[in-house]
Protein backbone atom coordinates (compact mmCIF):
# COMPACT_ATOMS: atom_id res chain seq x y z
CA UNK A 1 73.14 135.29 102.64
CA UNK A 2 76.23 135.36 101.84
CA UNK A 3 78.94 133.31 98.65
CA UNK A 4 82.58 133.71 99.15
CA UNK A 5 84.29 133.05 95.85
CA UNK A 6 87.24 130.14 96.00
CA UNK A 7 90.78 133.08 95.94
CA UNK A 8 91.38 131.45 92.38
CA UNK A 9 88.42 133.07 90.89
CA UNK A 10 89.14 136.41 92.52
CA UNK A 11 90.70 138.79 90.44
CA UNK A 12 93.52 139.17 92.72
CA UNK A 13 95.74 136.22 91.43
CA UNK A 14 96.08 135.64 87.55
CA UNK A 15 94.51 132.38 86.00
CA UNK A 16 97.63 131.22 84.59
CA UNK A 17 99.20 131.19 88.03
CA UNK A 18 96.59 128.80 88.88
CA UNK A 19 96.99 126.79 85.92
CA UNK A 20 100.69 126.99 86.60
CA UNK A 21 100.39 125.38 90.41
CA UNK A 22 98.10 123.26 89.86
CA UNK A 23 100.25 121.39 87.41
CA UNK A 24 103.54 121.78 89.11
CA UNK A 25 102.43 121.05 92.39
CA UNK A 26 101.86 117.45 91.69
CA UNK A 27 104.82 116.83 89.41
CA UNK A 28 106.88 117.89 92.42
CA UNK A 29 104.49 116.20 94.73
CA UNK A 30 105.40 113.14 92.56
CA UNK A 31 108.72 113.66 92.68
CA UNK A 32 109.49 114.01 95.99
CA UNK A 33 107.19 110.27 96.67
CA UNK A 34 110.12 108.73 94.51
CA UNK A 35 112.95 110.40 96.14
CA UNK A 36 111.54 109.76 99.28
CA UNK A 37 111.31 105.92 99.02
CA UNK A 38 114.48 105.51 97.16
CA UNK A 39 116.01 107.39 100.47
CA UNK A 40 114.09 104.69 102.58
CA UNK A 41 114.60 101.69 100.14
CA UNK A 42 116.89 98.84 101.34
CA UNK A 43 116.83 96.46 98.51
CA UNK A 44 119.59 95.68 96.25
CA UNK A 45 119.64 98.08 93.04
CA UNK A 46 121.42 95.23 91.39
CA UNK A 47 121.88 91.76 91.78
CA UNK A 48 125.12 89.95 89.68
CA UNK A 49 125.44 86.40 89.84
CA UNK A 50 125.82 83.42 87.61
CA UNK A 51 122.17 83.45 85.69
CA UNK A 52 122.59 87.20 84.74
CA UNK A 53 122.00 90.53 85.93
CA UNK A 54 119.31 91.28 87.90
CA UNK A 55 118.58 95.37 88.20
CA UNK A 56 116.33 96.71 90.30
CA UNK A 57 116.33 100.22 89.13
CA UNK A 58 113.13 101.35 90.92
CA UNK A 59 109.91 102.03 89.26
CA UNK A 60 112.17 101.07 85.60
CA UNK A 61 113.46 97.71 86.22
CA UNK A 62 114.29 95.43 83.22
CA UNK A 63 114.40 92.71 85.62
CA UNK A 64 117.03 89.85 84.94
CA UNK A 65 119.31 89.70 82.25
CA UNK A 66 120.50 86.50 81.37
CA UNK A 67 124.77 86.37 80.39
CA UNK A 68 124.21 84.98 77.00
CA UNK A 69 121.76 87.82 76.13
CA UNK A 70 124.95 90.32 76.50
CA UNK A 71 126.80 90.84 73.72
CA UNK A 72 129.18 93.04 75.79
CA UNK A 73 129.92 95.53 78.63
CA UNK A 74 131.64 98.86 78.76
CA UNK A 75 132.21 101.19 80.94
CA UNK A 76 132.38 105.20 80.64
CA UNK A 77 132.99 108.19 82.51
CA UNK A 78 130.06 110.23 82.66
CA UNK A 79 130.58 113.69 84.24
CA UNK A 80 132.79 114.35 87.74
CA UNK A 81 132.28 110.88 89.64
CA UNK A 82 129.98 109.13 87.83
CA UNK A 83 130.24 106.21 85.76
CA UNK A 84 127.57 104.75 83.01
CA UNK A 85 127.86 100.97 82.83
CA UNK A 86 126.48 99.84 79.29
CA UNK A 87 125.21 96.66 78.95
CA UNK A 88 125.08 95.73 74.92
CA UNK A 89 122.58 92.80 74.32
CA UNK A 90 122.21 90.60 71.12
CA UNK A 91 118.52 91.11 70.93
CA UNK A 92 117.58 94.30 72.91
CA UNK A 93 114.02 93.59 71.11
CA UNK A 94 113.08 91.01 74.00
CA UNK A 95 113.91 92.87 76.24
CA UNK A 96 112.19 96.09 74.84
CA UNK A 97 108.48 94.42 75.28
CA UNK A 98 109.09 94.80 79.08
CA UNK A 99 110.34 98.37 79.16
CA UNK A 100 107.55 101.10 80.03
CA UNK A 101 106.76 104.28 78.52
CA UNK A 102 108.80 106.00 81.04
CA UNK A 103 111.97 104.53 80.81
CA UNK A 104 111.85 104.16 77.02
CA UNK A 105 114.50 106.99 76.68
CA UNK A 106 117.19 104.77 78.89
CA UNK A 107 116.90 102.05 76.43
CA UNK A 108 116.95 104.08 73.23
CA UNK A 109 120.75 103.07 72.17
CA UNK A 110 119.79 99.12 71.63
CA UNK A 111 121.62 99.02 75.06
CA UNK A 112 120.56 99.05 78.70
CA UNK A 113 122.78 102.17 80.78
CA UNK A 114 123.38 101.51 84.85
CA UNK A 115 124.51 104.63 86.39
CA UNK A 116 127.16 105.01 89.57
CA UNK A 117 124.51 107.07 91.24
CA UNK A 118 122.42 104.13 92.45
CA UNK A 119 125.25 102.62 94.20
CA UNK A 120 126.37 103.61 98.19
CA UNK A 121 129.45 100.79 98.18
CA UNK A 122 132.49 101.02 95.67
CA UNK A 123 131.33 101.36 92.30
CA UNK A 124 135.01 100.00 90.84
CA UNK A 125 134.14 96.21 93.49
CA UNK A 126 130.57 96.11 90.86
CA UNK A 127 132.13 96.71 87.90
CA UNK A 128 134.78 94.02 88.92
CA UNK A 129 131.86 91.21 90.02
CA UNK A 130 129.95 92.68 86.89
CA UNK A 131 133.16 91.55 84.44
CA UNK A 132 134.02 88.91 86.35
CA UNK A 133 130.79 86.97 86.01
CA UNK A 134 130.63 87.94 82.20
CA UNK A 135 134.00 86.06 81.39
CA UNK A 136 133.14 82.91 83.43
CA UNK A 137 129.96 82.69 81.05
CA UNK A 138 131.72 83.60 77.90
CA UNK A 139 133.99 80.79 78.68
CA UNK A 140 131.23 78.60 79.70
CA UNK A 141 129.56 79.24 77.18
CA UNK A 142 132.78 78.58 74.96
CA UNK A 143 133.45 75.18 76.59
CA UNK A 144 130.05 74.60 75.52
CA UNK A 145 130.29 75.14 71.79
């Protein structure tokens, strides 16, 4: 009778290599899933209309935020062609109870950071609608008062 050993516990390739692919085969595995569906996924990253705005930022979605929850929005420059749209709220707090462990670090600043790399049409037309809609409420909200 014959027992073939499994080639990991063979002398011939280190342990640590092992070790080594056996964690860094599924973090890439896992990667690639996410790339792979974002490729594939036709549903709006975000959604801007009167209520708020509604992003859709894959698997680290804040969901809707409503107008008078912003305190304010900026944008910056962030490296060659990309742009960070920061989204300032009055009470980031409420909004910090739906946030997961993962996406923690995006929210870090008190404020909620959309990048330009999510987007396929004109990034300047969003940041228009984006500013656009946040006036009307302020005013709104003014007229309110």
């Amino acid at each position: 009778m014959y027992y073939f050993k499994p080639v990991w516990l063979t002398s011939e390739i280190p342990f640590v290599l092992v070790v080594l692919a056996y964690i860094i085969i599924p973090i890439l595995l896992f990667a690639f899933i996410f790339y792979f569906r974002s490729i594939f996924n036709h549903e709006p990253v975000l959604i801007v209309n009167e209520n708020g705005i509604h992003e859709q930022m894959r698997y680290r979605s804040l969901g809707m935020i409503k107008w008078i929850d912003i305190e304010r929005i900026s944008v910056q420059p962030y490296m060659d062609k990309t742009y960070l749209i920061h989204v300032y709220l009055i009470n980031p707090d409420d909004y910090l109870i739906k946030k997961s462990r993962f996406s923690f670090k995006r929210f870090n600043y008190g404020h909620v950071i959309i990048s330009s790399l999510y987007f396929k049409k004109d990034f300047q037309k969003v940041i228009e609608i984006v500013n656009y809609h946040f006036k009307m409420n302020q005013l709104t909200s003014q007229e309110l008062d």
